[in-house]
C-alpha atoms as a PDB file:
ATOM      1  CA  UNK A   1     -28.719 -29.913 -60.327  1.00  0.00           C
ATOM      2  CA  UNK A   2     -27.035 -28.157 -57.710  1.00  0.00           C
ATOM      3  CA  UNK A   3     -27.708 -24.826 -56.220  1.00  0.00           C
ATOM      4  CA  UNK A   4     -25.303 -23.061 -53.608  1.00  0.00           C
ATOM      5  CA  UNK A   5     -26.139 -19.494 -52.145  1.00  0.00           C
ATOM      6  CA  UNK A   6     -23.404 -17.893 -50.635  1.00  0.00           C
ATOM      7  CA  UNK A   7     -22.931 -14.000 -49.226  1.00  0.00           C
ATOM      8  CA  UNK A   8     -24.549 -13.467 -46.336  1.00  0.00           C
ATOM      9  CA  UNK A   9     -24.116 -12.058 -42.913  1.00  0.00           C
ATOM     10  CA  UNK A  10     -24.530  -9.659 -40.312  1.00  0.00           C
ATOM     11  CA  UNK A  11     -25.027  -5.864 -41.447  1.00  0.00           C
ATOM     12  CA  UNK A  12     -26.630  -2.574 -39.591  1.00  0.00           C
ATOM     13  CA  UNK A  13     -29.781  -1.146 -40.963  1.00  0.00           C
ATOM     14  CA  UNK A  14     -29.244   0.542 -44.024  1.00  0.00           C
ATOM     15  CA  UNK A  15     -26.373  -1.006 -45.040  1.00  0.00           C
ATOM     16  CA  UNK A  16     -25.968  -3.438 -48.067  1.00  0.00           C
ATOM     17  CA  UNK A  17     -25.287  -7.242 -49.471  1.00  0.00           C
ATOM     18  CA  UNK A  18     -24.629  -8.982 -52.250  1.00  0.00           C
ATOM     19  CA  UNK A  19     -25.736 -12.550 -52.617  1.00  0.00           C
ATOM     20  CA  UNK A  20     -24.856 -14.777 -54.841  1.00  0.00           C
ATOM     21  CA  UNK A  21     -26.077 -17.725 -56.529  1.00  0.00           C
ATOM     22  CA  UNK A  22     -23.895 -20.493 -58.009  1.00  0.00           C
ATOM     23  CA  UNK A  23     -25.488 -23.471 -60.017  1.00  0.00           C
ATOM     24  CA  UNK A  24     -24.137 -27.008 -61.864  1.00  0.00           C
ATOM     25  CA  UNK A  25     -24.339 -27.179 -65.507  1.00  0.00           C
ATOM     26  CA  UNK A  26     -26.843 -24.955 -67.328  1.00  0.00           C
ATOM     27  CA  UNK A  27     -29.331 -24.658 -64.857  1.00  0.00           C
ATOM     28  CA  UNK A  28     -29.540 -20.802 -65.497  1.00  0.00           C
ATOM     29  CA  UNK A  29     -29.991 -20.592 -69.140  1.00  0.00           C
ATOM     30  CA  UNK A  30     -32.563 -23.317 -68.704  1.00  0.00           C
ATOM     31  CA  UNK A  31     -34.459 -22.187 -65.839  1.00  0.00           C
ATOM     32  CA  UNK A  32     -36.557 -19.287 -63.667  1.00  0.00           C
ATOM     33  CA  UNK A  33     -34.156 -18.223 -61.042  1.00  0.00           C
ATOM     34  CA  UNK A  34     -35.538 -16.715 -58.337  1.00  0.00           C
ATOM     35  CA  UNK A  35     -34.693 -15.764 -54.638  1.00  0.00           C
ATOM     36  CA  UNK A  36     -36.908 -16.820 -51.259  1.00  0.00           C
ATOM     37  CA  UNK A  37     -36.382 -16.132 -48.023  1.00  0.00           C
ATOM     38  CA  UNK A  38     -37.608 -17.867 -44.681  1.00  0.00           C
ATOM     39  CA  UNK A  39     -37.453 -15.704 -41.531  1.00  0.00           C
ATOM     40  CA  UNK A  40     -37.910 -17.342 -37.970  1.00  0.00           C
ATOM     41  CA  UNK A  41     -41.437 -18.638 -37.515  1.00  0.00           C
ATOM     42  CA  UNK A  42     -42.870 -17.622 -40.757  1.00  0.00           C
ATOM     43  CA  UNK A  43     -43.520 -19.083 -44.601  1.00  0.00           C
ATOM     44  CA  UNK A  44     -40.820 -18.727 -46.797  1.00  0.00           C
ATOM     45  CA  UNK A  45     -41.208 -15.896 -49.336  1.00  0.00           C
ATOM     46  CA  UNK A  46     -40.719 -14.549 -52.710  1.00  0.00           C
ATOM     47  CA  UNK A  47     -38.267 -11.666 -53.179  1.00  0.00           C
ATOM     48  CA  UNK A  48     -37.164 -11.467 -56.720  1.00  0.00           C
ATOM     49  CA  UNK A  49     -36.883 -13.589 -59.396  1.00  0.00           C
ATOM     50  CA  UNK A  50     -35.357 -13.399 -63.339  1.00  0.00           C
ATOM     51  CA  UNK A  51     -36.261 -15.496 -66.008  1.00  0.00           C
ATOM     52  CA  UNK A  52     -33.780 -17.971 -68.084  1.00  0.00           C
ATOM     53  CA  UNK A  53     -32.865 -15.424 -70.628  1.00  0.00           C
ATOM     54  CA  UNK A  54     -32.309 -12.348 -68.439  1.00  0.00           C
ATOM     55  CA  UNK A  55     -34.383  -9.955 -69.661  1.00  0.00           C
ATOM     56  CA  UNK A  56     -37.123 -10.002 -67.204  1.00  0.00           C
ATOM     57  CA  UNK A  57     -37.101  -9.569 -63.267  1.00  0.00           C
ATOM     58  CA  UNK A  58     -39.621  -9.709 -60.812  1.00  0.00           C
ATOM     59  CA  UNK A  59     -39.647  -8.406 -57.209  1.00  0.00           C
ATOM     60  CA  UNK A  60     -41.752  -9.018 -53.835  1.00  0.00           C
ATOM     61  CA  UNK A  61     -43.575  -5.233 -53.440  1.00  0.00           C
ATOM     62  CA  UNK A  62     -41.511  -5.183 -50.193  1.00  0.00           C
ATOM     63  CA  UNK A  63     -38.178  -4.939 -51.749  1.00  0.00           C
ATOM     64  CA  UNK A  64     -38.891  -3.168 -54.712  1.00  0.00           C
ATOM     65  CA  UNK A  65     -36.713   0.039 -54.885  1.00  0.00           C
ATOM     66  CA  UNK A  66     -33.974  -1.778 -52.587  1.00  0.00           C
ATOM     67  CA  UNK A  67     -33.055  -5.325 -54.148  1.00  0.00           C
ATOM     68  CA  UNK A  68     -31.929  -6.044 -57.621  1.00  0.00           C
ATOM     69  CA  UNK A  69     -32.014  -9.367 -59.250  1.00  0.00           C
ATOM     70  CA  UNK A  70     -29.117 -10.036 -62.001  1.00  0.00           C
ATOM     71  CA  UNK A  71     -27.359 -12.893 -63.708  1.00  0.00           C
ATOM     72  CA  UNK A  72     -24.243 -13.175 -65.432  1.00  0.00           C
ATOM     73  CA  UNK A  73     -23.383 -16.677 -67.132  1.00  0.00           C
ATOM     74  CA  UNK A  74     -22.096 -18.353 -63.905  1.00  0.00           C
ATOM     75  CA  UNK A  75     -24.224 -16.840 -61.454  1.00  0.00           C
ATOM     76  CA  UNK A  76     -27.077 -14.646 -60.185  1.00  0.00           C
ATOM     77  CA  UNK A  77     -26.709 -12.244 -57.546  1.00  0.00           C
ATOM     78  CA  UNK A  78     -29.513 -10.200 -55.481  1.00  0.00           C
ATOM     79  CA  UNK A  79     -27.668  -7.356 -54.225  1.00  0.00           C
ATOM     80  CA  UNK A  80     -29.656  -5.814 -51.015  1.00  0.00           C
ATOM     81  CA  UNK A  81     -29.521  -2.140 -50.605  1.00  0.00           C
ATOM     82  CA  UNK A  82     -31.242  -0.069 -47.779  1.00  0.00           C
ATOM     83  CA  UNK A  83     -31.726  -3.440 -45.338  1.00  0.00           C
ATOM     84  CA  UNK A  84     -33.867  -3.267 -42.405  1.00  0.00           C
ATOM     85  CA  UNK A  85     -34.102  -5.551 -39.773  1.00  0.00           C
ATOM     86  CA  UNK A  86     -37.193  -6.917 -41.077  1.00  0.00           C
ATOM     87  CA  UNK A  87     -35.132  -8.127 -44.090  1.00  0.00           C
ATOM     88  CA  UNK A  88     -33.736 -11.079 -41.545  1.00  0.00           C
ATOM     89  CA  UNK A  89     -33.742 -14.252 -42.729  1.00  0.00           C
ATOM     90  CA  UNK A  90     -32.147 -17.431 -44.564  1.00  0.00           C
ATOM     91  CA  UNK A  91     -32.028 -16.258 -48.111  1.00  0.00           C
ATOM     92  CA  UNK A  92     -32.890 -19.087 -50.449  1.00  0.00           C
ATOM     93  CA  UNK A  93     -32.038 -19.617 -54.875  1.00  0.00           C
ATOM     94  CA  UNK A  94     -34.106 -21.837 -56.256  1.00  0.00           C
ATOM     95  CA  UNK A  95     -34.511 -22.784 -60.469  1.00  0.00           C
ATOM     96  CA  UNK A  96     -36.928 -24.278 -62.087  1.00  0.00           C
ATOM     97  CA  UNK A  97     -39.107 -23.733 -66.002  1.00  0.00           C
ATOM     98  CA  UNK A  98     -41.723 -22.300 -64.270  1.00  0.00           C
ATOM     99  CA  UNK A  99     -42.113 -19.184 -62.205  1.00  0.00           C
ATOM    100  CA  UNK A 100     -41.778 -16.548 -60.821  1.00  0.00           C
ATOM    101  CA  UNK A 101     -43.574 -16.287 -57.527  1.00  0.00           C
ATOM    102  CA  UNK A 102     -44.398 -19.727 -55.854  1.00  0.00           C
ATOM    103  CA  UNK A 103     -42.248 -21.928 -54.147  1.00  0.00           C
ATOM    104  CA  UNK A 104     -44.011 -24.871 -56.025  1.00  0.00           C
ATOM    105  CA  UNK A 105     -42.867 -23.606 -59.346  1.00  0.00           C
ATOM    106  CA  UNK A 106     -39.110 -24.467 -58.440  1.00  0.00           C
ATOM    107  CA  UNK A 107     -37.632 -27.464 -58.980  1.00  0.00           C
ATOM    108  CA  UNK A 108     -34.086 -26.760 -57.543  1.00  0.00           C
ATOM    109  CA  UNK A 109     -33.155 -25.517 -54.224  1.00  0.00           C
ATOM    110  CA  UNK A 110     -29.819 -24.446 -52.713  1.00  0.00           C
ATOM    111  CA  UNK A 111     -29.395 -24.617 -49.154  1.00  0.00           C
ATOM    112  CA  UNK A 112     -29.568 -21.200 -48.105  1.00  0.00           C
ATOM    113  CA  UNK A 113     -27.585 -18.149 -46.691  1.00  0.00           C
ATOM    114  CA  UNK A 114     -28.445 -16.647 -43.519  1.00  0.00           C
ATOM    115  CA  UNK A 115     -28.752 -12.123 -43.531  1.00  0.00           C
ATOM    116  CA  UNK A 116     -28.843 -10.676 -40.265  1.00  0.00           C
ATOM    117  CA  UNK A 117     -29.553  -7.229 -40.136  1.00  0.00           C
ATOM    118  CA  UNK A 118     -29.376  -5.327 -36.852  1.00  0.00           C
ATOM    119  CA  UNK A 119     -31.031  -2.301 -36.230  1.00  0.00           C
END
């Protein structure tokens, strides 16, 4: 399985991004998506997650309002409204049968996109 996020880059505060998630064979109708993110000198960290059939999505209390989580049949895509510059970091997918939260629970990982936002 192969995971590839793609979409990020530098943005002001308060603007937006879209990020999107591309995976090998039917990873996503067989698996927990779910995006992470890693900032400099810190854990890496839930931010939103959606379950194999799409009808469920769960988000980090600290993007809640601003991020959505949603999946078509090819990919999934967080799209990032209202970033602030605490919203920096390399933005991780990940997939795996379990979730939605802990990094543990994914098997898959892609290799990450890096969002810069500047304030």
């Amino acid at each position: 399985v192969q995971l590839q996020a793609f979409g990020g880059g530098l943005v002001q505060a308060g603007g937006s991004l879209r990020l999107s998630c591309a995976a090998s064979g039917r990873t996503f109708s067989s698996n927990t998506v779910g995006w992470f993110r890693q900032a400099p000198g810190k854990e890496r960290e839930f931010v939103a997650a959606i379950n194999r059939i799409g009808m469920r999505t769960y988000y980090a209390d600290s993007v809640k309002g601003r991020f959505t989580i949603s999946r078509d049949n090819a990919q999934v895509y967080l799209q990032m409204n209202s970033l602030q510059p605490e919203d920096t970091a390399v933005y991780y997918c990940a997939a795996g049968p379990m979730g939605p939260y802990y990094v543990p629970n994914y098997a898959y990982w892609g290799q990450g996109t890096l969002v810069t936002v500047s304030s």
